[in-house]
C-alpha atoms as a PDB file:
ATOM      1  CA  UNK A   1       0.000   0.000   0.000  1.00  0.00           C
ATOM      2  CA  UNK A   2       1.499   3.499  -1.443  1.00  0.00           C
ATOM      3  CA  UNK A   3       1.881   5.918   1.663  1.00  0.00           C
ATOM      4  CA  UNK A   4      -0.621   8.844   0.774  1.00  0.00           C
ATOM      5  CA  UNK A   5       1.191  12.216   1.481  1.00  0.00           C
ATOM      6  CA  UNK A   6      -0.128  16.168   1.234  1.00  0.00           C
ATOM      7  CA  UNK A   7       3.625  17.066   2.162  1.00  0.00           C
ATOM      8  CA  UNK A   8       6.789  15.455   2.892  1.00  0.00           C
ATOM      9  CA  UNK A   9       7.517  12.936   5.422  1.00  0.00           C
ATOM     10  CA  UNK A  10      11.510  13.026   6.769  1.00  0.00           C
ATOM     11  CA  UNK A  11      12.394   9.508   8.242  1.00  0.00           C
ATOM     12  CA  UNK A  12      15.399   9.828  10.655  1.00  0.00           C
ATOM     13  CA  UNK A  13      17.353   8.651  12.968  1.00  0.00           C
ATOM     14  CA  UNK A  14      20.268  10.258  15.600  1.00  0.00           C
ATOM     15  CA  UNK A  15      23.441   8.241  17.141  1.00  0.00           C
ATOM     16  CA  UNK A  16      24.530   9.715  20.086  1.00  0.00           C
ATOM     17  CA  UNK A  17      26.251  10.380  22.540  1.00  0.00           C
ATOM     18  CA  UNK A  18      24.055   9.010  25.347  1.00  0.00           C
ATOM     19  CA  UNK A  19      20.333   8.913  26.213  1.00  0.00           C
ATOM     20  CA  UNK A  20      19.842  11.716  28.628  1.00  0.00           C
ATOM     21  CA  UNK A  21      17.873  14.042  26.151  1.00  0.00           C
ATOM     22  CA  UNK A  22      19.258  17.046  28.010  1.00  0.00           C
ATOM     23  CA  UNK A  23      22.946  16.898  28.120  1.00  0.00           C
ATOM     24  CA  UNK A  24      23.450  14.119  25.186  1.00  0.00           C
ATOM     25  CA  UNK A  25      24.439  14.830  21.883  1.00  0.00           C
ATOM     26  CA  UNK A  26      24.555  14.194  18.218  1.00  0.00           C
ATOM     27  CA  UNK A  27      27.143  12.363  16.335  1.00  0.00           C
ATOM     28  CA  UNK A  28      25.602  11.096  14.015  1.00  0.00           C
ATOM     29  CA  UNK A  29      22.180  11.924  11.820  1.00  0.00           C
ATOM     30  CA  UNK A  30      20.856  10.530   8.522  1.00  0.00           C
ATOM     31  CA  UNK A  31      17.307  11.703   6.934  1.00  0.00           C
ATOM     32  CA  UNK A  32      15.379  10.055   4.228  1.00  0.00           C
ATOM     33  CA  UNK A  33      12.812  12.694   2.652  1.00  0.00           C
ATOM     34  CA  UNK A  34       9.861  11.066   1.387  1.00  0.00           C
ATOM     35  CA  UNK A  35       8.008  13.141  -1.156  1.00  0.00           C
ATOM     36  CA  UNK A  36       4.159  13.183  -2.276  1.00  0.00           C
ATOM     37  CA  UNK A  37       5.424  11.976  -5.669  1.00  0.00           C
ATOM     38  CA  UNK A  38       7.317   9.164  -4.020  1.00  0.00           C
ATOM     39  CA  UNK A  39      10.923  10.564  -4.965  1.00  0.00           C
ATOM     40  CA  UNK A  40      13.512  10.658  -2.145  1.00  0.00           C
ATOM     41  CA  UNK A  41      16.247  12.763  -0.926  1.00  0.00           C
ATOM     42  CA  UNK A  42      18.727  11.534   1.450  1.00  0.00           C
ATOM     43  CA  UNK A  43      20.956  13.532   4.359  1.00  0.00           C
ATOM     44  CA  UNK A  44      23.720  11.881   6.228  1.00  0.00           C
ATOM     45  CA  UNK A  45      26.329  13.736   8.164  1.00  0.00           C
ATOM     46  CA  UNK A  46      29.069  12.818  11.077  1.00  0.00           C
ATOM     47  CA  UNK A  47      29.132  15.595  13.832  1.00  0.00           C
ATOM     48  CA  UNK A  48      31.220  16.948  16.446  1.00  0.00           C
ATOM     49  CA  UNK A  49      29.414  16.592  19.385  1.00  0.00           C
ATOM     50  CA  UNK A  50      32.039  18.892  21.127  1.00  0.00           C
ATOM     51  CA  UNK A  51      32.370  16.612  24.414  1.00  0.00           C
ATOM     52  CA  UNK A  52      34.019  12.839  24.479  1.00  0.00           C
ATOM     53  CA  UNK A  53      32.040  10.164  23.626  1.00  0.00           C
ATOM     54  CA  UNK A  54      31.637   7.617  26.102  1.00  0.00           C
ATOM     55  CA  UNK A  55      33.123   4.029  25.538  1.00  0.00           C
ATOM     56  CA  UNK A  56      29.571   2.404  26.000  1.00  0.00           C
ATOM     57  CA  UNK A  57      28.148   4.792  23.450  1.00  0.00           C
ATOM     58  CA  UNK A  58      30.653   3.826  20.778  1.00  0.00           C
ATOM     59  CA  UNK A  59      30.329   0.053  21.567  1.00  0.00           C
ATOM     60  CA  UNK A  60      26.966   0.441  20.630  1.00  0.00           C
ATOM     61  CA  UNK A  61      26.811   2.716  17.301  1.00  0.00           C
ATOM     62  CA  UNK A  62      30.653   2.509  16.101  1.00  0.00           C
ATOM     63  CA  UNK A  63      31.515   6.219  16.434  1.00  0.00           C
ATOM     64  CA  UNK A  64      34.685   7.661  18.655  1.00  0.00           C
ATOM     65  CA  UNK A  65      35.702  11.129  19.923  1.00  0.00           C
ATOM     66  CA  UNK A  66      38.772  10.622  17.382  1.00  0.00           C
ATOM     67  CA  UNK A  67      36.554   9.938  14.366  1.00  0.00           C
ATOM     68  CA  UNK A  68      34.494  13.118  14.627  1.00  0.00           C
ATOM     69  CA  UNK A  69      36.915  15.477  16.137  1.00  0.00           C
ATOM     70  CA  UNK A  70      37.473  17.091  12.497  1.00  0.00           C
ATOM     71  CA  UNK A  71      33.803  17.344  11.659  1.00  0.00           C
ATOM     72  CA  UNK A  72      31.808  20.269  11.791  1.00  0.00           C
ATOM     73  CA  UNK A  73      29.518  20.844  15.025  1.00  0.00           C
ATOM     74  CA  UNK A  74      25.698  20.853  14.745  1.00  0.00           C
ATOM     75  CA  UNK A  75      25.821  24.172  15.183  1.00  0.00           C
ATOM     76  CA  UNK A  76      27.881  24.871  11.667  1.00  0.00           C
ATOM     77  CA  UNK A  77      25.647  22.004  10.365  1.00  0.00           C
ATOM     78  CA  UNK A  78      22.332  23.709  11.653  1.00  0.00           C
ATOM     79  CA  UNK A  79      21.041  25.735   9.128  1.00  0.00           C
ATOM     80  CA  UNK A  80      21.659  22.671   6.481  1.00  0.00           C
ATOM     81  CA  UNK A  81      20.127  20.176   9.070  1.00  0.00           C
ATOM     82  CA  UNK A  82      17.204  22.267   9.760  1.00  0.00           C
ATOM     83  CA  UNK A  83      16.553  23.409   5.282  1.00  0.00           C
ATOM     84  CA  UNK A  84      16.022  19.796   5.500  1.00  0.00           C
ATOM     85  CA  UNK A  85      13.069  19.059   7.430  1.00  0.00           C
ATOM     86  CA  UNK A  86      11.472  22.381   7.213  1.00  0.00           C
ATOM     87  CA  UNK A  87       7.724  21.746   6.337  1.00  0.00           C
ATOM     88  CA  UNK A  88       7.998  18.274   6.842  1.00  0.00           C
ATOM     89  CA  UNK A  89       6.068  15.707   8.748  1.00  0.00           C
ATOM     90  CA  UNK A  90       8.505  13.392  11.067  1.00  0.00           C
ATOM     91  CA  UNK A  91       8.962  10.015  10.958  1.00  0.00           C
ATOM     92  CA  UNK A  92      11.537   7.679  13.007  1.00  0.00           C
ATOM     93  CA  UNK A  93      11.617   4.331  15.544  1.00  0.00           C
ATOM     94  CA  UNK A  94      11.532   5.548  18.998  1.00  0.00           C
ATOM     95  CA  UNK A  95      11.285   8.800  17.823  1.00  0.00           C
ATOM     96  CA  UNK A  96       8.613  10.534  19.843  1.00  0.00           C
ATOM     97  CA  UNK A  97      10.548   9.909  22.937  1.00  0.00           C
ATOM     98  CA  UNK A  98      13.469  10.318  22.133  1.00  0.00           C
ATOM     99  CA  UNK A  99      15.121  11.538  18.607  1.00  0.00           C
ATOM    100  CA  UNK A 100      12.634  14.364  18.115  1.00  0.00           C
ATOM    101  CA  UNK A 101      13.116  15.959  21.892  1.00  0.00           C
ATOM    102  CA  UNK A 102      17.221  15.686  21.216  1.00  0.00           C
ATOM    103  CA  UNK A 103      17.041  16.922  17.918  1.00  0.00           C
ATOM    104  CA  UNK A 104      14.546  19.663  19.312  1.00  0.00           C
ATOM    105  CA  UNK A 105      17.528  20.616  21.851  1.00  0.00           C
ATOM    106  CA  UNK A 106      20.165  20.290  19.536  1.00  0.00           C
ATOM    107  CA  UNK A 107      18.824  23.127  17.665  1.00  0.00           C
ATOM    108  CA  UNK A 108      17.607  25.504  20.682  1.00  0.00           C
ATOM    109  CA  UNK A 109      21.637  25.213  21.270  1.00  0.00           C
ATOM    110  CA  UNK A 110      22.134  26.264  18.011  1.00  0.00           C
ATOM    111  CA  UNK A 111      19.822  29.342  18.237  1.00  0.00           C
ATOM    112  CA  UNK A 112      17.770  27.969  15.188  1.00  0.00           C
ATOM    113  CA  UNK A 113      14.467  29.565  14.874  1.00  0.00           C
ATOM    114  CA  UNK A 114      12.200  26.283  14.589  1.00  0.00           C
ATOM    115  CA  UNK A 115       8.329  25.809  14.507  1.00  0.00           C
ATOM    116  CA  UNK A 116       7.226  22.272  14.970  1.00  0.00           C
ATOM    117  CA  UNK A 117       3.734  22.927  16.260  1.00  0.00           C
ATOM    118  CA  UNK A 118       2.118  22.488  12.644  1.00  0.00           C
ATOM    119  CA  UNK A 119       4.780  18.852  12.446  1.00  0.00           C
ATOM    120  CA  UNK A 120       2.913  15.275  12.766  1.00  0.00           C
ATOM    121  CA  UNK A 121       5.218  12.733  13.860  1.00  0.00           C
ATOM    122  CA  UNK A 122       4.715   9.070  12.957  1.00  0.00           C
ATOM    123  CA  UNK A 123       6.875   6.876  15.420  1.00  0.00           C
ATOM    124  CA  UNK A 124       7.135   3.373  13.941  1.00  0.00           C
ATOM    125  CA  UNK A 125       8.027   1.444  16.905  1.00  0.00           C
ATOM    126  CA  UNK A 126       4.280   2.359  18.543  1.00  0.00           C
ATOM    127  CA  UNK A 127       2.894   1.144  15.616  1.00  0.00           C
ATOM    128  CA  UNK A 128       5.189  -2.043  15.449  1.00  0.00           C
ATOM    129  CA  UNK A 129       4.679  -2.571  19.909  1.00  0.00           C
ATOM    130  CA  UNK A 130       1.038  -2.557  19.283  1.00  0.00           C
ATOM    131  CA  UNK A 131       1.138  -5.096  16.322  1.00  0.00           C
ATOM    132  CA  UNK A 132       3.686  -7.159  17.326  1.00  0.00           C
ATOM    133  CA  UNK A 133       6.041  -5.699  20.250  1.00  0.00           C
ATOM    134  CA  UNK A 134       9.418  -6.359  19.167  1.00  0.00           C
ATOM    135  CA  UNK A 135      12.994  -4.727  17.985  1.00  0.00           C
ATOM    136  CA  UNK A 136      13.893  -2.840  14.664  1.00  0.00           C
ATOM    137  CA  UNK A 137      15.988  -5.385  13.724  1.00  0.00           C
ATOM    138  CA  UNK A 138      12.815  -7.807  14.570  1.00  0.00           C
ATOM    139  CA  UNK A 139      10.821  -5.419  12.500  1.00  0.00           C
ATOM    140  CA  UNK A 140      12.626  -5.536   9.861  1.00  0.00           C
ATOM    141  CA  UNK A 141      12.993  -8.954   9.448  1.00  0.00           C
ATOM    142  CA  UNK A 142       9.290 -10.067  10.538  1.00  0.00           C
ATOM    143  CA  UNK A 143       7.917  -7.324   7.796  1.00  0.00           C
ATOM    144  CA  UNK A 144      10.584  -7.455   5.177  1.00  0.00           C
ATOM    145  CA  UNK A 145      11.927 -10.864   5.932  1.00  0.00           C
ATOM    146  CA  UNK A 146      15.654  -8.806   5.526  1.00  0.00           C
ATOM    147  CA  UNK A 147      18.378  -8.767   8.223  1.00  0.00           C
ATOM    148  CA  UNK A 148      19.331  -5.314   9.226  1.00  0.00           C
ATOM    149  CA  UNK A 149      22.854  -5.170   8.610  1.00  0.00           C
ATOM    150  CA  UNK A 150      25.007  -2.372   9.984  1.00  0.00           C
ATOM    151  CA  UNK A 151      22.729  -1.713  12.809  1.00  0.00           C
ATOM    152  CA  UNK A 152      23.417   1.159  14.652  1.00  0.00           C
ATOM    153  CA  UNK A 153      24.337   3.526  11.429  1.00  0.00           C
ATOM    154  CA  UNK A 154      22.042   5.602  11.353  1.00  0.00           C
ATOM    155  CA  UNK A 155      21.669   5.483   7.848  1.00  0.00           C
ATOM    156  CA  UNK A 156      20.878   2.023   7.787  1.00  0.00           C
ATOM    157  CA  UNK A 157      18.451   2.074  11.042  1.00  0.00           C
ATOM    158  CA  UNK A 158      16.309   5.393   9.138  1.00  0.00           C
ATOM    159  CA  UNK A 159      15.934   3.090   5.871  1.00  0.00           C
ATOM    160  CA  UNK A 160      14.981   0.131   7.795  1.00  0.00           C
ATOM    161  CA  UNK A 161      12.215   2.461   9.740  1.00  0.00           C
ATOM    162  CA  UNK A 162      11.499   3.330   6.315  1.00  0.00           C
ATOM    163  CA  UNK A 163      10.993  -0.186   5.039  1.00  0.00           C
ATOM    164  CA  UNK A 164       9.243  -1.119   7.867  1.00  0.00           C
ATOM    165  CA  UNK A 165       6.357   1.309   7.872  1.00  0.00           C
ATOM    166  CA  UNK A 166       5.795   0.567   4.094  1.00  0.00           C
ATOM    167  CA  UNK A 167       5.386  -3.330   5.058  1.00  0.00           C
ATOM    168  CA  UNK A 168       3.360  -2.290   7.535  1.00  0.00           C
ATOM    169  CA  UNK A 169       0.710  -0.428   5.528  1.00  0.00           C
ATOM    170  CA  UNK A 170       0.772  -3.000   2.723  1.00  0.00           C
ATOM    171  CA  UNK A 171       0.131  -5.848   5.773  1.00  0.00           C
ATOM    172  CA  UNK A 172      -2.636  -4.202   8.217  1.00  0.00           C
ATOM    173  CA  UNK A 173      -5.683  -3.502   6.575  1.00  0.00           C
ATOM    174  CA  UNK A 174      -6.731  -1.048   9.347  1.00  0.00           C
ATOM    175  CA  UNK A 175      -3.935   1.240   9.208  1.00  0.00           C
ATOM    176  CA  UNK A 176      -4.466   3.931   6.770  1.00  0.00           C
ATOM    177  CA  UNK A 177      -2.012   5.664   4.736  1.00  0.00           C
ATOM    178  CA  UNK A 178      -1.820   8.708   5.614  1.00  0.00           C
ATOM    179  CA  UNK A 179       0.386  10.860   8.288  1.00  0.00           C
ATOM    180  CA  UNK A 180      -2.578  12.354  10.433  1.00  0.00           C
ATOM    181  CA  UNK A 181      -4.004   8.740  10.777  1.00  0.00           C
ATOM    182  CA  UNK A 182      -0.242   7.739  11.524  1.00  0.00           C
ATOM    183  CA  UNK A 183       0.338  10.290  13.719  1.00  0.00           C
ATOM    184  CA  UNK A 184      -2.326   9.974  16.050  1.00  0.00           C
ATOM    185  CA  UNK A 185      -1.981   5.986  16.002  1.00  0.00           C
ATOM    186  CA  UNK A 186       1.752   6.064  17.027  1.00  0.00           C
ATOM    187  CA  UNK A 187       1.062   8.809  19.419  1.00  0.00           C
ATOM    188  CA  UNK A 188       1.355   7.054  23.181  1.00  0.00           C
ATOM    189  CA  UNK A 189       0.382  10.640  25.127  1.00  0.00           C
ATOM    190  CA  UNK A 190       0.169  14.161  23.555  1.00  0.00           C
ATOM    191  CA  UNK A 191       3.015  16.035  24.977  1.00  0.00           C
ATOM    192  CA  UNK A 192       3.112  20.267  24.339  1.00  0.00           C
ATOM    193  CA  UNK A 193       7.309  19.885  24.655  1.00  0.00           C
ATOM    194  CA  UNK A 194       8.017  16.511  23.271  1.00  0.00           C
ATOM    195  CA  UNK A 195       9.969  15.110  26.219  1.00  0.00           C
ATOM    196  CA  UNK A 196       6.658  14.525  28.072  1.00  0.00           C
ATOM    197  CA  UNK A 197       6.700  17.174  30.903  1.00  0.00           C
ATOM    198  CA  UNK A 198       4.338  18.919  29.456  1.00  0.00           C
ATOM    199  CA  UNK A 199       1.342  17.028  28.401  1.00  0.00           C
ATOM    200  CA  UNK A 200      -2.316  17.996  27.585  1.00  0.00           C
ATOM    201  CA  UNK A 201      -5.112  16.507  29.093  1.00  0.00           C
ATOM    202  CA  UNK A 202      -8.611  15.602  27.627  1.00  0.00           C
ATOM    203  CA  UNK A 203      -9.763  18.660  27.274  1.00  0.00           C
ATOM    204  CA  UNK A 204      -6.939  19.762  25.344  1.00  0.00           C
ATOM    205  CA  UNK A 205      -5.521  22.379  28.623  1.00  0.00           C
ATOM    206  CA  UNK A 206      -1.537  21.216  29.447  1.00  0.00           C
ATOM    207  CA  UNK A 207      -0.625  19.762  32.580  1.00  0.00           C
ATOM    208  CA  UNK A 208       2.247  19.198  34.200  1.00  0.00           C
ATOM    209  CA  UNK A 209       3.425  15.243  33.235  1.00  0.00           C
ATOM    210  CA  UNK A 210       5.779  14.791  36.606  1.00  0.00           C
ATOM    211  CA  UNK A 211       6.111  15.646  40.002  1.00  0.00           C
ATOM    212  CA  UNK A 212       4.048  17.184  42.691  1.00  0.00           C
ATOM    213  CA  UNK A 213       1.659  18.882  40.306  1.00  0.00           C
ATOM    214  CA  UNK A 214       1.382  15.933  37.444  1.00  0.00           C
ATOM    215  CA  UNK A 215      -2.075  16.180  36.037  1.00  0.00           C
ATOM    216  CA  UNK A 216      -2.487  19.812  37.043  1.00  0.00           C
ATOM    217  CA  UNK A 217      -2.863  22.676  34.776  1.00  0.00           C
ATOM    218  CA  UNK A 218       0.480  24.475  34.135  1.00  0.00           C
ATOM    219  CA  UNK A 219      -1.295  27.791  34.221  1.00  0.00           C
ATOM    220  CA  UNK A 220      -3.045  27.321  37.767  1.00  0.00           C
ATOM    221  CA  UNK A 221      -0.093  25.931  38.855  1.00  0.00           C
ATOM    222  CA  UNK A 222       2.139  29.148  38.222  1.00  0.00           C
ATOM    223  CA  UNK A 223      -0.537  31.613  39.004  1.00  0.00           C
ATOM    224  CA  UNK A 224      -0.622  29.854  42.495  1.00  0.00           C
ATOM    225  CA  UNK A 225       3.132  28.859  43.237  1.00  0.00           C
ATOM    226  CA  UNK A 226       5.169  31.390  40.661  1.00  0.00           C
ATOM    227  CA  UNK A 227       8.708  29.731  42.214  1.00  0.00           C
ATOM    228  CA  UNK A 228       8.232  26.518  40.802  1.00  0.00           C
ATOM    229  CA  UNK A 229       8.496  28.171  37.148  1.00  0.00           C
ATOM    230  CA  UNK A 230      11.649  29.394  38.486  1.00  0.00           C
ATOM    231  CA  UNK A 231      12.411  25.864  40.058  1.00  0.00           C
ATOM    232  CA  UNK A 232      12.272  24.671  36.466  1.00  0.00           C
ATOM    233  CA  UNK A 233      14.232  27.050  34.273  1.00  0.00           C
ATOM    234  CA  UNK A 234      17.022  26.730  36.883  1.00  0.00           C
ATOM    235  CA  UNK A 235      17.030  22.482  36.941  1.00  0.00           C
ATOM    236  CA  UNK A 236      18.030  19.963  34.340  1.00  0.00           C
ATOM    237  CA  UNK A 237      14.756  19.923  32.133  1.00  0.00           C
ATOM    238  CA  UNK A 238      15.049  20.310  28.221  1.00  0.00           C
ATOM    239  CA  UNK A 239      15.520  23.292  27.067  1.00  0.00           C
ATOM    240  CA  UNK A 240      12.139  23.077  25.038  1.00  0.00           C
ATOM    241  CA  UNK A 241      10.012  22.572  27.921  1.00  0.00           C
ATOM    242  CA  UNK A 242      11.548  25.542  29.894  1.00  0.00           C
ATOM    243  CA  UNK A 243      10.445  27.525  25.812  1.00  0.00           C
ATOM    244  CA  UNK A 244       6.797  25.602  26.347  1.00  0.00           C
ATOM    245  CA  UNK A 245       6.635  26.545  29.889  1.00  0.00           C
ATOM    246  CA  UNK A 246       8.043  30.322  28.917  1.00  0.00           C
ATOM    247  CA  UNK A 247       4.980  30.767  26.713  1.00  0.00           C
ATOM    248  CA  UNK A 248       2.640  29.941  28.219  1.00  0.00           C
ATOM    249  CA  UNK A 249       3.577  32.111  31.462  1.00  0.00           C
ATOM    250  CA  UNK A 250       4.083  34.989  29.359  1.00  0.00           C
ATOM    251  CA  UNK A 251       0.622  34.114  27.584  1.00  0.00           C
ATOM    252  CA  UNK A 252      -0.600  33.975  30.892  1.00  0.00           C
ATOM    253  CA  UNK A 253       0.705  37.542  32.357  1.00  0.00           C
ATOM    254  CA  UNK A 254      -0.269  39.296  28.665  1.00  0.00           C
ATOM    255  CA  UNK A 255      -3.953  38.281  29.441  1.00  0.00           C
ATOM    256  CA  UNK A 256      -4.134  39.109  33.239  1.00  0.00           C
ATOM    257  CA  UNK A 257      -2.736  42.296  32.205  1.00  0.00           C
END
C-alpha cells in the first residue's frame, strides 16, 4: 500500500552520545525525505558533538571522539540540518521519545528559529509494539523478511524504519495511509514539549506530566506557586520545555494584564 502524502515525510534517525535528552548529543544523523510523488532525498552527516564520547556509546553505534573530532559541530551544520526538514512531517523508531526531543535541543543550542507545532510525527516502533512488540531489527525482518545489517548507522536504522512502515501499511488492513491517521496511532500521550513534561489533558488544557503537580494545569499551577516556574528554568529539564513553559507564562501575564 502506497503511503498517501499532502507534504513530505523526513524519516530519521540520531546516534549519540548518550540517552539523557538534556545533556546528550549528536554524532551522528541521517534523513530520508519522502516526497508526495514518491521521490527521495537523502541527508547523512558525522558531527562533532564537542564533548568525548563515552566508551559504551561507541560500543553500541561505532563512532569515537577521534573519528568526529574534524567534523563540523551541529551548530555549523544547523542551518543545512534544519533546510532539511522544514515543512515536513517526522517520521523515526523511537522517535517521539526520544530523537525528536534531542534533535529539538540540539537546535535551541544552536539558536535555530524552529516551529514544529504544525509537524505530525509518525513513530514506527508504537505502531510495530502494538502489532507485534518487538525490535527494529525484529521489524525488519518479521515485515521485510531482511536482516538489518550495519545496525546502529544511522543510515541504515532510518531506511529500515522506512521499510518497515511501508510493510506495515501494505500488511494491516486497518492502518491507513496517511500521516494524520499515523500520527495519532503512534502517538502514546500528547506532549506540548516533546519530552513529556508537558502534556495535555482531555480537554486539550496542558498539565504538568511529573512531580508534585502531574495532572495539574500548568497555568493554575504558576498563578498559584510562581517559584516553581523558576524551580524549572534553573534544573536539568530540556531546554524546550523551559520555551513551552516560557509561553505559556508569558501568555498567561499578557492576558491578566
Amino acid at each position: 500500500m502506497k503511503l498517501q502524502l499532502t507534504k513530505p515525510l523526513c524519516f530519521f534517525d540520531l546516534e549519540t552520545t548518550g540517552t539523557d535528552i538534556s545533556k546528550d548529543r549528536i554524532v551522528e544523523i541521517a534523513i530520508l525525505k519522502l516526497h508526495p510523488d514518491g521521490s527521495k532525498e537523502t541527508l547523512e552527516s558525522r558531527v562533532n558533538p564537542e564533548m568525548p564520547i563515552p566508551a559504551e556509546a561507541s560500543a553500541v553505534h561505532g563512532i569515537t571522539s577521534e573519528m568526529v573530532a574534524e567534523v563540523p559541530t551541529f551548530k555549523e551544520q544547523s542551518q543545512k540540518i534544519y533546510a532539511f526538514f522544514k515543512g515536513c512531517d517526522l517520521a523515526g523508531f523511537n522517535s517521539d521519545r526520544f530523537d525528536i526531543p534531542l534533535l529539538v535541543e540540539e537546535l535551541l543550542r544552536a539558536e535555530i528559529d524552529f516551529d514544529f507545532k504544525s509537524t505530525k510525527t509518525v513513530d514506527v516502533q508504537t505502531i510495530f509494539h502494538k502489532m507485534e512488540a518487538r525490535t527494529l531489527s525484529a521489524a525488519l525482518k518479521f515485515y521485510c523478511n531482511e536482516d538489518l545489517t550495519n545496525a546502529h548507522s544511522a543510515l541504515a536504522d532510518t531506511q529500515a524504519t522506512h521499510d518497515v512502515l511501508l510493510a506495515q501499511l501494505d500488511r494491516y488492513n486497518d492502518l491507513e495511509p496517511n500521516v494524520p491517521f499515523l500520527n495519532e496511532f503512534s502517538t502514546r500521550r500528547k506532549t506540548a514539549d516533546f519530552a513529556g513534561f508537558v502534556v495535555y489533558d482531555k480537554a486539550g488544557a496542558m498539565c504538568f506530566g511529573f512531580g508534585k503537580h502531574k495532572g495539574k494545569k500548568v497555568t493554575e499551577v504558576l498563578e498559584k506557586e510562581p517559584g516553581y516556574f523558576g524551580w524549572v528554568l534553573n534544573a536539568d529539564f530540556p531546554r524546550y520545555t523551559k520555551k513551552v513553559l516560557t509561553e505559556i507564562r508569558l501568555q498567561a501575564l499578557n492576558t491578566k494584564g
